[in-house]
Protein backbone atom coordinates (compact mmCIF):
# COMPACT_ATOMS: atom_id res chain seq x y z
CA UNK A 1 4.93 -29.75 -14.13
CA UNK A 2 7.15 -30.00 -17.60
CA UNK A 3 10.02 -31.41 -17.15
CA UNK A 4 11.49 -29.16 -19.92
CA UNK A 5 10.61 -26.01 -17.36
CA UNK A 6 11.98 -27.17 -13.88
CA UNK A 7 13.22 -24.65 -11.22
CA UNK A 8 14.62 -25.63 -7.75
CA UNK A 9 16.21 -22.81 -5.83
CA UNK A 10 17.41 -22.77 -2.30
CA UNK A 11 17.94 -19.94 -0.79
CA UNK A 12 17.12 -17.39 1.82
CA UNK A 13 14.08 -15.04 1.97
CA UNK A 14 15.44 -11.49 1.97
CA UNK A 15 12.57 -9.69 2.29
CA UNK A 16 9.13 -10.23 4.06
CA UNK A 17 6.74 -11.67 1.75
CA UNK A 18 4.20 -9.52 0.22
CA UNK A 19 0.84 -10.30 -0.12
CA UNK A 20 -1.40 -9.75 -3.40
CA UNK A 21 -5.09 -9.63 -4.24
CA UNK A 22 -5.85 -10.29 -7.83
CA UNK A 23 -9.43 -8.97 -9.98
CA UNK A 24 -9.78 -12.40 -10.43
CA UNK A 25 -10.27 -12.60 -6.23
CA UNK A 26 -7.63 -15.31 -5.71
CA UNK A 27 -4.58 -13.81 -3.66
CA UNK A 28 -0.95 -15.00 -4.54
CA UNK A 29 2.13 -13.96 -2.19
CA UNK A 30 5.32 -12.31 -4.03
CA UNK A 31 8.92 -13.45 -2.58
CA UNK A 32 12.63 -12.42 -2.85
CA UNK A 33 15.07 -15.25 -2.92
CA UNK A 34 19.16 -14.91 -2.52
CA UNK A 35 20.92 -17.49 -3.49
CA UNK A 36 24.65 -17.24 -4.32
CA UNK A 37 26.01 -18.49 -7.37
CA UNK A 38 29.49 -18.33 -8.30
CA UNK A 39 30.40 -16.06 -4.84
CA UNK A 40 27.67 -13.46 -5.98
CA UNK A 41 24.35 -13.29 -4.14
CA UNK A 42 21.57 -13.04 -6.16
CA UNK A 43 18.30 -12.12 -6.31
CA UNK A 44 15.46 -14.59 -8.01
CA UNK A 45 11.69 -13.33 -7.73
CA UNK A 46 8.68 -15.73 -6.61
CA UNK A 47 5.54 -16.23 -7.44
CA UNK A 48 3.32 -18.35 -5.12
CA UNK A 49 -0.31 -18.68 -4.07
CA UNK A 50 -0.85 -17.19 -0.89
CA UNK A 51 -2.48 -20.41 0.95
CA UNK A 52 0.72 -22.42 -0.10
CA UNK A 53 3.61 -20.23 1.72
CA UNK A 54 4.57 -20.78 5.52
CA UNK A 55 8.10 -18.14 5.55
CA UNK A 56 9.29 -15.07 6.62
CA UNK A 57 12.09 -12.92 5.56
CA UNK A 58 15.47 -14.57 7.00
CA UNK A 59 13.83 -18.28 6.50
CA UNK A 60 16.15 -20.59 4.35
CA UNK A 61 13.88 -22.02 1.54
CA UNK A 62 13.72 -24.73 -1.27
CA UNK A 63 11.36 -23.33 -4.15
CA UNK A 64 9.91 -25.90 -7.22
CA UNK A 65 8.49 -24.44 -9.94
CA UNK A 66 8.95 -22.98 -13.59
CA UNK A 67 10.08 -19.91 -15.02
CA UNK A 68 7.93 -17.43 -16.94
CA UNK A 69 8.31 -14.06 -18.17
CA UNK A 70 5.26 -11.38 -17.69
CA UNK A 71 4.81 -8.76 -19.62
CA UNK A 72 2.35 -5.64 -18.21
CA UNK A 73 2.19 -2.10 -18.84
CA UNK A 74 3.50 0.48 -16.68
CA UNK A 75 3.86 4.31 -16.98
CA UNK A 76 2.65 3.55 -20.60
CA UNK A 77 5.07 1.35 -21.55
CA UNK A 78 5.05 -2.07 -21.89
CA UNK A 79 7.71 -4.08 -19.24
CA UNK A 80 8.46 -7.37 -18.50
CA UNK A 81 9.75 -9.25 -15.45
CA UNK A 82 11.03 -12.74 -15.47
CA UNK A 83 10.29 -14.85 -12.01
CA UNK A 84 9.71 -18.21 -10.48
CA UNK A 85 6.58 -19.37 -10.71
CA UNK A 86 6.43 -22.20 -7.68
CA UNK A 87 4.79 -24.94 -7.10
CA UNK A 88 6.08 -25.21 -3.64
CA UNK A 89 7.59 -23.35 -1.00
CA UNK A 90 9.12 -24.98 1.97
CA UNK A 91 11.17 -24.08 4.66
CA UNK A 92 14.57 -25.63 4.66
CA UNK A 93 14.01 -26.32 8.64
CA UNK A 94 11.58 -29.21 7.28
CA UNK A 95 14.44 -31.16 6.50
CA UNK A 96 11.98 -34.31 5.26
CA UNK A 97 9.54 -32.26 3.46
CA UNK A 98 12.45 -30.23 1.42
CA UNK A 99 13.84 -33.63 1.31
CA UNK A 100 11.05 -35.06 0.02
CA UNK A 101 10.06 -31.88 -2.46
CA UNK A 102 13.86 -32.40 -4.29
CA UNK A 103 12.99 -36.19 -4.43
CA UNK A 104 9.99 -35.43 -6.30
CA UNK A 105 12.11 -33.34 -8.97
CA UNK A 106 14.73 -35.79 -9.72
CA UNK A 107 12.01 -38.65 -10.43
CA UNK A 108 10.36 -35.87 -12.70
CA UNK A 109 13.48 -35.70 -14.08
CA UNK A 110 14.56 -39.30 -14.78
CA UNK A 111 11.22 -39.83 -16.33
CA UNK A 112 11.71 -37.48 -18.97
């Protein structure tokens, strides 16, 4: 992971996670987050492979990754749509794994 590119979001799961298949024939699982910043809730999209998640809408969760924007084409037009790309998903309920996960981000971050 670049350390110039770090995301970690905690947050709830507000909707149940939908599952992808991809031409390429790997399957990735796309997530809604709310968080609240600044009194507002909002609403940050995942990205995550699909063997990698373990939650279900209402789960608390902390997310590493990296944001990216995609760009694909849609009712002839080109869009684009810009979401978390994680590394990790974990359920805040694993207190020493999420513990562990936001360890691993701050030594990341030291080192750069």
């Amino acid at each position: 992971m670049n350390a110039n590119n770090v995301v970690l979001l905690r947050g709830r799961v507000s909707s149940e996670p939908r599952l992808r298949e991809l031409p390429s024939g790997s399957a990735i699982v796309n997530l809604e987050v709310t968080t609240v910043v600044d009194e507002t809730s909002v609403s940050v999209p995942v990205v995550v492979e699909a063997a990698t998640v373990e939650c279900v809408a209402g789960d608390e969760v902390v997310v590493v990754g990296t944001v990216r924007r995609r760009f694909f084409r849609a009712g002839g037009a080109t869009q684009s749509r810009t979401e978390v790309l994680a590394d990790k998903v974990v359920r805040a309920s694993r207190t020493r794994a999420a513990q562990k996960l936001v360890s691993s981000i701050v030594v990341l971050l030291d080192a750069a």
